[in-house]
C-alpha atoms as a PDB file:
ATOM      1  CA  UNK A   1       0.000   0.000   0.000  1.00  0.00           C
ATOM      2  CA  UNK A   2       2.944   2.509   0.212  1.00  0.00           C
ATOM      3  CA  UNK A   3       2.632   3.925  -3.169  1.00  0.00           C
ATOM      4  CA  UNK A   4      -1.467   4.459  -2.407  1.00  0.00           C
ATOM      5  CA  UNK A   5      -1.363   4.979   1.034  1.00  0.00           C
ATOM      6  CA  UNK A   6       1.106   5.529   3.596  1.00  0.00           C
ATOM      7  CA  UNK A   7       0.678   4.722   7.393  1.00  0.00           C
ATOM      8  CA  UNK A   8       0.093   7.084  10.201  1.00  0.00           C
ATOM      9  CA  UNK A   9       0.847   6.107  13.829  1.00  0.00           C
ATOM     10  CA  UNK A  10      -1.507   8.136  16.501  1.00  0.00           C
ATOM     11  CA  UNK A  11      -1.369   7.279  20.168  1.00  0.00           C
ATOM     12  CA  UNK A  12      -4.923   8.641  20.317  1.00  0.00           C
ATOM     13  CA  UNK A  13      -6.733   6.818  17.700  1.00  0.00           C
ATOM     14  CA  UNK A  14      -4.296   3.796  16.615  1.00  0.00           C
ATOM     15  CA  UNK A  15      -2.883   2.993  13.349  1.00  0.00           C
ATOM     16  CA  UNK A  16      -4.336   4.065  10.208  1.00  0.00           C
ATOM     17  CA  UNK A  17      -3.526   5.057   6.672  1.00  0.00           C
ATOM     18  CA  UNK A  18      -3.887   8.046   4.699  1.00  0.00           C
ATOM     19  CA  UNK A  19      -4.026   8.583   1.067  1.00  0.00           C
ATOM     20  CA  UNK A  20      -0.958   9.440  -1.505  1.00  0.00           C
ATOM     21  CA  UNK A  21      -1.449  11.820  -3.974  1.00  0.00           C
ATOM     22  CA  UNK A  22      -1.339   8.469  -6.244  1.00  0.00           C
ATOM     23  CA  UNK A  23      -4.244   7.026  -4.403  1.00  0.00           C
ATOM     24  CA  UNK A  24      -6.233   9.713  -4.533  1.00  0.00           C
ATOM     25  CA  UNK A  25      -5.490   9.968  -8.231  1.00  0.00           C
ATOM     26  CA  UNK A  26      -6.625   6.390  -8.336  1.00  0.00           C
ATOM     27  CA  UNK A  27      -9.808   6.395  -6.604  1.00  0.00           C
ATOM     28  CA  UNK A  28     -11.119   9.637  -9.064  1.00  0.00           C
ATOM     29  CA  UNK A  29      -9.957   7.049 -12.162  1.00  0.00           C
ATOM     30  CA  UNK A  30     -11.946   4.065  -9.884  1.00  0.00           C
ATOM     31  CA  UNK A  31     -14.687   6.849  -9.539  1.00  0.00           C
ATOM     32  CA  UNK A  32     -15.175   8.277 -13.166  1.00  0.00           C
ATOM     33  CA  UNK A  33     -15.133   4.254 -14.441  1.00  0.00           C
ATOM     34  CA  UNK A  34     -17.706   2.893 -12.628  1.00  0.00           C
ATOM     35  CA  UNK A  35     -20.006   5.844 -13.356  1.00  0.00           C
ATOM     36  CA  UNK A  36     -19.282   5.620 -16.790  1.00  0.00           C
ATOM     37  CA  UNK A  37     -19.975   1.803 -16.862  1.00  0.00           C
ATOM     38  CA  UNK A  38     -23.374   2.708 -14.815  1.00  0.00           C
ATOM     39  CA  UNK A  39     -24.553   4.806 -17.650  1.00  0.00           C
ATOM     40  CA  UNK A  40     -23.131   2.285 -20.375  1.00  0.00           C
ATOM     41  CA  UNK A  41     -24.472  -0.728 -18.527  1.00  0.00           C
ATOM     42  CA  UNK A  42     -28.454   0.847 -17.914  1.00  0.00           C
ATOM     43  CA  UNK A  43     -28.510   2.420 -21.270  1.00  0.00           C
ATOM     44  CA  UNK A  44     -27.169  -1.230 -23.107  1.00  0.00           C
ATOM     45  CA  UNK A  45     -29.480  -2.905 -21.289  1.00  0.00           C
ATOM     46  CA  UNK A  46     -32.722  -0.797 -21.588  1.00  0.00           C
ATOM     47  CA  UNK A  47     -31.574  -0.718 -25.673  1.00  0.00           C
ATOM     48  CA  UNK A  48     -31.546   3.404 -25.340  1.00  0.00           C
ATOM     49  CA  UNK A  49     -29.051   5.397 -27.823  1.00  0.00           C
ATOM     50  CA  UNK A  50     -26.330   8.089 -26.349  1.00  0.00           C
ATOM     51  CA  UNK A  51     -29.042  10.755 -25.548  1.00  0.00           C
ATOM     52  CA  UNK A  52     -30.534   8.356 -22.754  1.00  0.00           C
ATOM     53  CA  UNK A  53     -26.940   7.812 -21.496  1.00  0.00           C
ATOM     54  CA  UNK A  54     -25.756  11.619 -21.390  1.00  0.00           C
ATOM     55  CA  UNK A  55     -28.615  11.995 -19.074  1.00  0.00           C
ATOM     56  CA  UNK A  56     -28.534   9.397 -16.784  1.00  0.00           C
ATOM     57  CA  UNK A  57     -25.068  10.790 -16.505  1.00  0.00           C
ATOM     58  CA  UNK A  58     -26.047  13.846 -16.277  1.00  0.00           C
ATOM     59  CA  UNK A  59     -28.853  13.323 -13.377  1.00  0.00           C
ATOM     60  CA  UNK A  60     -26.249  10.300 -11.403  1.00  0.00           C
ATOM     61  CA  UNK A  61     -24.156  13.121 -11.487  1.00  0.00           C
ATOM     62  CA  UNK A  62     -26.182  15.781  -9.688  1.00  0.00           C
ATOM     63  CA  UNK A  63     -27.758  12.996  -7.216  1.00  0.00           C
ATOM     64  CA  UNK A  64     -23.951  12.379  -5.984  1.00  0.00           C
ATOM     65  CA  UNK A  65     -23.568  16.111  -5.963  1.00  0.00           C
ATOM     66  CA  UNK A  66     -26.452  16.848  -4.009  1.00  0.00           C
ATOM     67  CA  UNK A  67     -25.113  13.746  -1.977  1.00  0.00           C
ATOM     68  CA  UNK A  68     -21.855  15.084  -1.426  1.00  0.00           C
ATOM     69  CA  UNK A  69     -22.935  18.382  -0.739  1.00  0.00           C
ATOM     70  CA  UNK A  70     -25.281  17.743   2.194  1.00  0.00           C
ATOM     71  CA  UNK A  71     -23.157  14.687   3.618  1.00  0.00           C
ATOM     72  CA  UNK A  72     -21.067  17.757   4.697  1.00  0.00           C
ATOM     73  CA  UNK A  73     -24.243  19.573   7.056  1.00  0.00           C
ATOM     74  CA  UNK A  74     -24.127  17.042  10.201  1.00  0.00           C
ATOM     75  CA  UNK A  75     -26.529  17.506  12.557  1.00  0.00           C
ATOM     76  CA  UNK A  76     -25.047  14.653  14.398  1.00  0.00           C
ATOM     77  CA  UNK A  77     -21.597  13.824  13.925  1.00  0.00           C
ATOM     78  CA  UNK A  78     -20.716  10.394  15.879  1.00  0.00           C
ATOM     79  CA  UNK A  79     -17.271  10.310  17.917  1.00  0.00           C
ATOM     80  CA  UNK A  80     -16.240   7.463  16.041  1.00  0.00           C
ATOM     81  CA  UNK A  81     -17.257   7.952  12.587  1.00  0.00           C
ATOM     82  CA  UNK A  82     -20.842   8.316  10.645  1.00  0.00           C
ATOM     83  CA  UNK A  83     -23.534  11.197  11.006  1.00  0.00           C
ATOM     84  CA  UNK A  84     -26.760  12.155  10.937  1.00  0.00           C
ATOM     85  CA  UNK A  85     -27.351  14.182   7.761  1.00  0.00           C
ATOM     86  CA  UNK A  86     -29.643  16.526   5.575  1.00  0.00           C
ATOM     87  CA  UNK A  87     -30.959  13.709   3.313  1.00  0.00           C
ATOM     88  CA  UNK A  88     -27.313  11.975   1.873  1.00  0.00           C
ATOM     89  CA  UNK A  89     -28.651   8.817   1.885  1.00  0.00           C
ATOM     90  CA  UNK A  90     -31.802   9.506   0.059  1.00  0.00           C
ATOM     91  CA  UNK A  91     -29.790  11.496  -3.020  1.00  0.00           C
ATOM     92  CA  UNK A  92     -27.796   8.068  -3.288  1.00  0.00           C
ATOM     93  CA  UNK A  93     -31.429   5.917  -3.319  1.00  0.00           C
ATOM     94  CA  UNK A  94     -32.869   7.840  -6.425  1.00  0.00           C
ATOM     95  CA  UNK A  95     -30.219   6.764  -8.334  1.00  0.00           C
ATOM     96  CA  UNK A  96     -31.417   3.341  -7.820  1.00  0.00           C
ATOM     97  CA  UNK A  97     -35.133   4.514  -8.362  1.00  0.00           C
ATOM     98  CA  UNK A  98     -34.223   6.118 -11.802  1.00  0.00           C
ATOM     99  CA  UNK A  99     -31.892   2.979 -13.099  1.00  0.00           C
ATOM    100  CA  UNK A 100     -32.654   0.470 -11.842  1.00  0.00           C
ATOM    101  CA  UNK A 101     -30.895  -1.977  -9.623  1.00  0.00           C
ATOM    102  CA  UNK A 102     -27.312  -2.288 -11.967  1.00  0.00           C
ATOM    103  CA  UNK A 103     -27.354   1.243 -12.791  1.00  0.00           C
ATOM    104  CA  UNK A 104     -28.336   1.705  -9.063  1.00  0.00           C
ATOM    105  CA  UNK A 105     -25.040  -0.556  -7.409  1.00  0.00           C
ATOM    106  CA  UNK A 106     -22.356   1.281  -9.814  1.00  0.00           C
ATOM    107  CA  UNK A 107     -23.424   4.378  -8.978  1.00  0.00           C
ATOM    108  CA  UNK A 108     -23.564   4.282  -5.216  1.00  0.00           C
ATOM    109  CA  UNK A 109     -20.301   2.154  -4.998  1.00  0.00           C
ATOM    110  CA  UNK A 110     -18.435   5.790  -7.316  1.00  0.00           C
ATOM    111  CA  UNK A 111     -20.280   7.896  -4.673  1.00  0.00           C
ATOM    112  CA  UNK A 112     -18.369   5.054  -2.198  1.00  0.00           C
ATOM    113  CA  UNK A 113     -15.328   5.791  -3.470  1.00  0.00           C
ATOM    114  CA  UNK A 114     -16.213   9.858  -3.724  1.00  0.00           C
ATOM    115  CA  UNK A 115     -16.604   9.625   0.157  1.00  0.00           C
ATOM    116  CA  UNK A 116     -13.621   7.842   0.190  1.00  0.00           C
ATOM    117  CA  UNK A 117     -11.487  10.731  -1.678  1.00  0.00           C
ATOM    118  CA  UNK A 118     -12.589  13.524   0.120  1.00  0.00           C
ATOM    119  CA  UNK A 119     -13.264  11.733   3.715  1.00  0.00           C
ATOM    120  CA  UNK A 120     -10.934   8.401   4.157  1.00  0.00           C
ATOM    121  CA  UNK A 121     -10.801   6.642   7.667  1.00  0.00           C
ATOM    122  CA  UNK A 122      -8.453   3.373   6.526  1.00  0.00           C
ATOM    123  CA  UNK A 123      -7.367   0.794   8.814  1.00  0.00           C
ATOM    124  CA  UNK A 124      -7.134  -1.969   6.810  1.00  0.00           C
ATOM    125  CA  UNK A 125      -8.441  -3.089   3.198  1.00  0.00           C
ATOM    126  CA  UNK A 126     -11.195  -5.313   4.120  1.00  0.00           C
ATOM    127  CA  UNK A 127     -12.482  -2.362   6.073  1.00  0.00           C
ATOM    128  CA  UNK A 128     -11.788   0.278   3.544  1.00  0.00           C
ATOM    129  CA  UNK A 129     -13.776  -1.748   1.490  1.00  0.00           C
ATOM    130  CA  UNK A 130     -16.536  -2.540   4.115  1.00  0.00           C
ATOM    131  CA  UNK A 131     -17.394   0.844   4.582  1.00  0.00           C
ATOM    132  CA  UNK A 132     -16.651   2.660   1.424  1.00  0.00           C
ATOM    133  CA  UNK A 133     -17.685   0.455  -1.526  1.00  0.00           C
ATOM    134  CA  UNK A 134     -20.042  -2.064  -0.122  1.00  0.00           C
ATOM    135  CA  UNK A 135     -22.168   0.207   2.693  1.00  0.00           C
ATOM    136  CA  UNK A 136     -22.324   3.111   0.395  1.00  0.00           C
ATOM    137  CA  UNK A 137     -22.868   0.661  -2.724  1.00  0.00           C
ATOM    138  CA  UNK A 138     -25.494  -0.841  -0.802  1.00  0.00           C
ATOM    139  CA  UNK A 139     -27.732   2.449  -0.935  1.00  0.00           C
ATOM    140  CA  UNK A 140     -27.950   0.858  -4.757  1.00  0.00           C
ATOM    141  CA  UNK A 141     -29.909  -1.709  -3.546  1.00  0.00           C
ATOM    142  CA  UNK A 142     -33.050   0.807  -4.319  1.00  0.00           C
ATOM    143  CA  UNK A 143     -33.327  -0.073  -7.637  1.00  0.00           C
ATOM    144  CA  UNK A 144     -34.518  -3.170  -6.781  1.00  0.00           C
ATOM    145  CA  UNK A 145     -37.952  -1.359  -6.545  1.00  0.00           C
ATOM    146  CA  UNK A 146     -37.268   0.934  -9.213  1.00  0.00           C
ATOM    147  CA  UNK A 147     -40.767  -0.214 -11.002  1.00  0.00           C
ATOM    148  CA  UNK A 148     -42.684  -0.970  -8.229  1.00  0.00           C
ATOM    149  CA  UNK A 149     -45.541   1.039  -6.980  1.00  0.00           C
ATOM    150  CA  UNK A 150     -44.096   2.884  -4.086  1.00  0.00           C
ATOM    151  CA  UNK A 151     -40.695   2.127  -4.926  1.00  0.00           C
ATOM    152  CA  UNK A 152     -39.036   4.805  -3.787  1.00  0.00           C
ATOM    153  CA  UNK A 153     -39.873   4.739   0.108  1.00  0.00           C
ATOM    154  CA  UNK A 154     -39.157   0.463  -0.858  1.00  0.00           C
ATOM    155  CA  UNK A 155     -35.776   1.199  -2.242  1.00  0.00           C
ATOM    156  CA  UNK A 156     -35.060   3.502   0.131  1.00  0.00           C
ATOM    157  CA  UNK A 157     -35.703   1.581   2.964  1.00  0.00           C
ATOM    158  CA  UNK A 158     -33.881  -1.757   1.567  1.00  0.00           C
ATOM    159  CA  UNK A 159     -30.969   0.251  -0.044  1.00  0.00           C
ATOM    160  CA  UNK A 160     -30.804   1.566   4.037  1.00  0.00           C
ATOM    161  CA  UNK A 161     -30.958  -1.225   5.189  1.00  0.00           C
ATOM    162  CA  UNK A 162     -28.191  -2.750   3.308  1.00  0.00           C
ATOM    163  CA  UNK A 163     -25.746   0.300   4.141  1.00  0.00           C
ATOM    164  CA  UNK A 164     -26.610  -0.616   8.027  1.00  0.00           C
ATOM    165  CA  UNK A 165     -25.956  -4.372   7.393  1.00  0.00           C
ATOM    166  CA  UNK A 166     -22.772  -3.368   6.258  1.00  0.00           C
ATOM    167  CA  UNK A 167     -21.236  -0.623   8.650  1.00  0.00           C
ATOM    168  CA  UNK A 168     -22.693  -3.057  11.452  1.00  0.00           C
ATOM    169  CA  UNK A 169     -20.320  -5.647   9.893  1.00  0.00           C
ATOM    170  CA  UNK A 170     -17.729  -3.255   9.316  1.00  0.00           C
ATOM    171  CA  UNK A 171     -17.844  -1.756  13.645  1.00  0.00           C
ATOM    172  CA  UNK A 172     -18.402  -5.710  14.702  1.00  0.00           C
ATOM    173  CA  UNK A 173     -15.412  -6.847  13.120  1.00  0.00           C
ATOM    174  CA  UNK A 174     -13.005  -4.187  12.712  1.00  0.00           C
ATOM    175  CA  UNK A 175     -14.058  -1.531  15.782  1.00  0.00           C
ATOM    176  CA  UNK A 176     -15.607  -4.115  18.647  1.00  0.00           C
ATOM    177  CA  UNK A 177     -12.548  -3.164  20.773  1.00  0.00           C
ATOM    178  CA  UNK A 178     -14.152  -0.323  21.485  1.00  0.00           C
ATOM    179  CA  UNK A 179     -16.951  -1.839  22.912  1.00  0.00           C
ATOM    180  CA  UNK A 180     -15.110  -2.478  26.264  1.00  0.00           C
ATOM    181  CA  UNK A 181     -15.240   1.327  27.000  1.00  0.00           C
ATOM    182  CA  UNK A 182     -19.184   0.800  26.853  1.00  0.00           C
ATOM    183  CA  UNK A 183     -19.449  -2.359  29.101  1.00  0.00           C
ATOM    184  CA  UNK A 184     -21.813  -3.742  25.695  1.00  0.00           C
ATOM    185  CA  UNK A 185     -20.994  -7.064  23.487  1.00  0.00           C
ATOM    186  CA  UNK A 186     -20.145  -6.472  20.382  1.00  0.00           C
ATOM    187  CA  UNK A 187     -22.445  -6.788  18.349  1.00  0.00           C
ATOM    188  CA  UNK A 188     -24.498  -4.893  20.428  1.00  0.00           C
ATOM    189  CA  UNK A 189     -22.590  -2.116  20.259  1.00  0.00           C
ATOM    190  CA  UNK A 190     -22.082  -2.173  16.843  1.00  0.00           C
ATOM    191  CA  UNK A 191     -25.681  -2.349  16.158  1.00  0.00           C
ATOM    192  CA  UNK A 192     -26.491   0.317  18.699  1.00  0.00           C
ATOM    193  CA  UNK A 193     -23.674   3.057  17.723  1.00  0.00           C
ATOM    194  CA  UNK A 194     -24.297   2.748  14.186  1.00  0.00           C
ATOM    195  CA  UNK A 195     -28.291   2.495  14.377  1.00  0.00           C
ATOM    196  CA  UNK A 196     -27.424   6.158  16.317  1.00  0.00           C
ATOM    197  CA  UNK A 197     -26.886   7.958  13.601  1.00  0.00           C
ATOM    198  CA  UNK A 198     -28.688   5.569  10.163  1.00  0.00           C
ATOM    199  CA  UNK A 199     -31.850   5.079  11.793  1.00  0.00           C
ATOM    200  CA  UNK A 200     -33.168   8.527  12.384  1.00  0.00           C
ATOM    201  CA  UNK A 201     -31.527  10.542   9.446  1.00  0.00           C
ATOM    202  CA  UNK A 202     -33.908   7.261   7.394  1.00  0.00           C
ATOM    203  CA  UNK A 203     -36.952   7.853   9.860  1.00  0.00           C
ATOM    204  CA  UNK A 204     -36.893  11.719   9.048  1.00  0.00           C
ATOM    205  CA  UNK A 205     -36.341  10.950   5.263  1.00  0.00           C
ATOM    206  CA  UNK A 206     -39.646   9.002   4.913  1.00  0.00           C
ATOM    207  CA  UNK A 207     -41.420  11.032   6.915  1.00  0.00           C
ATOM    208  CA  UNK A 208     -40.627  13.891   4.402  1.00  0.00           C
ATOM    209  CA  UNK A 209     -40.856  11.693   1.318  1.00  0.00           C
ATOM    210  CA  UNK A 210     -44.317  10.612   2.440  1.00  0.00           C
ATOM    211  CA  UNK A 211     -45.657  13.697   2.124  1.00  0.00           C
ATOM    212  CA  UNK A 212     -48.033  14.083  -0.515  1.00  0.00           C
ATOM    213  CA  UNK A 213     -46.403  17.397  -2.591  1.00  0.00           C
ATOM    214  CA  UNK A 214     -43.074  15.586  -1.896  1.00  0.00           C
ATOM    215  CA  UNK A 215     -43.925  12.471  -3.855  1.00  0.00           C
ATOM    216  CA  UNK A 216     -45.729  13.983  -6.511  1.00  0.00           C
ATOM    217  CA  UNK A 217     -42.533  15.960  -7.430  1.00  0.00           C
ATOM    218  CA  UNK A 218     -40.479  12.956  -7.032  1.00  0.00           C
ATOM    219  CA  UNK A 219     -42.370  11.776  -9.566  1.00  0.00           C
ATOM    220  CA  UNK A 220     -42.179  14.514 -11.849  1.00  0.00           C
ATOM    221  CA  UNK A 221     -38.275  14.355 -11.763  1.00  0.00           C
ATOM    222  CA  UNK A 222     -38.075  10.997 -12.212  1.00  0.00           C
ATOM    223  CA  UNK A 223     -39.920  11.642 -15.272  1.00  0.00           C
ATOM    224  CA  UNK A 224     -37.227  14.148 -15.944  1.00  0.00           C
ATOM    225  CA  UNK A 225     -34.280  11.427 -15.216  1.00  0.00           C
ATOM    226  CA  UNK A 226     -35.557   8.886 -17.497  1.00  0.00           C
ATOM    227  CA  UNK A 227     -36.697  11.478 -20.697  1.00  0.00           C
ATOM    228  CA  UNK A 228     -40.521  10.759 -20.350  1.00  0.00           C
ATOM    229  CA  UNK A 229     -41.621  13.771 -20.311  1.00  0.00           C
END
């Protein structure tokens, strides 16, 4: 890893790595190909000519923006990583909603490895990949219910619920020691600190996607995001 990453020793916080200017040159490449190969993969498969695929590019594009942008306003920001935010999670889901599940998984995994460029926390591979590319990817898992009749509070809630699956993996495996401090199990703990901070920033999303005026413009840029209207 020392061309990528190079290792930083901290008393306070333990071992971890930090980026190179080569790794962060890397990830952008890793980032740019697999939303490229989002936008090649949904248009190939839905049989839709360059137009389609310059705008799902074009709309991926400003969902990760919008992503990226309000990742950054924490109302909550955990000791230990993760935060309550305006609505990140959801920007991630409509990707899914729009694309469908392929487009959906390639997207959020780029936005994965977007979070990873501009805010990386690396102890190891397995968890660099853990919580970068598979919990963020996860939010993909939305366009499972891309055509089904309330599929975006569906998606939402599964793509969610996938990101949880995996950060509770990630703070089981690769944080439990710091469960001691709390006098929990681990996997307690793990469930607990990183329900903190998922759970409510998803409970205040569906309330405000419920809303009635709320899903009817959904709707109408989803329309939008696919060239139906």
């Amino acid at each position: 890893m020392s061309i990528f990453a190079k290792e930083i020793v901290d008393e306070e916080w333990g071992n971890y790595f930090a980026l190179t200017d080569m790794g962060y040159g890397a990830l952008i490449a890793v980032f740019i190909v697999l939303l490229l190969a989002a936008c090649y993969i949904s248009g190939r498969r839905e049989g839709k000519g360059p137009k389609s695929g310059t705008r799902q590019l074009v709309f991926s594009a400003m969902a990760m923006a919008l992503g990226m942008v309000t990742s950054m306003m924490k109302v909550i920001d955990m000791p230990m990583g993760g935060s309550v935010t305006f609505f990140s999670m959801f920007f991630i889901c409509l990707i899914g909603y729009w694309y469908g599940l392929r487009g959906g998984l390639l997207a959020a995994a780029a936005y994965g490895v977007l979070q990873l460029v501009v805010d990386p926390y690396i102890i190891s591979i397995p968890q660099m990949f853990t919580d970068y590319l598979f919990a963020f990817g996860a939010l993909g898992l939305s366009g499972v219910f891309s055509k089904a009749k309330y599929g975006m509070i569906k998606g939402y809630i599964l793509g969610v619920s996938g990101r949880y699956l995996f950060t509770f993996l990630s703070g089981m495996i690769f944080f439990g020691s710091n469960a001691a401090n709390y006098h929990m199990a681990v996997p307690v703990y793990s469930l607990v600190y990183n329900g903190a901070y998922i759970v409510p920033e998803a409970l205040f999303t569906l309330m405000i996607v419920a809303l009635p005026p709320v899903n009817k413009g959904l709707a109408k840029v989803r329309e939008m995001a696919l060239g139906s209207r």
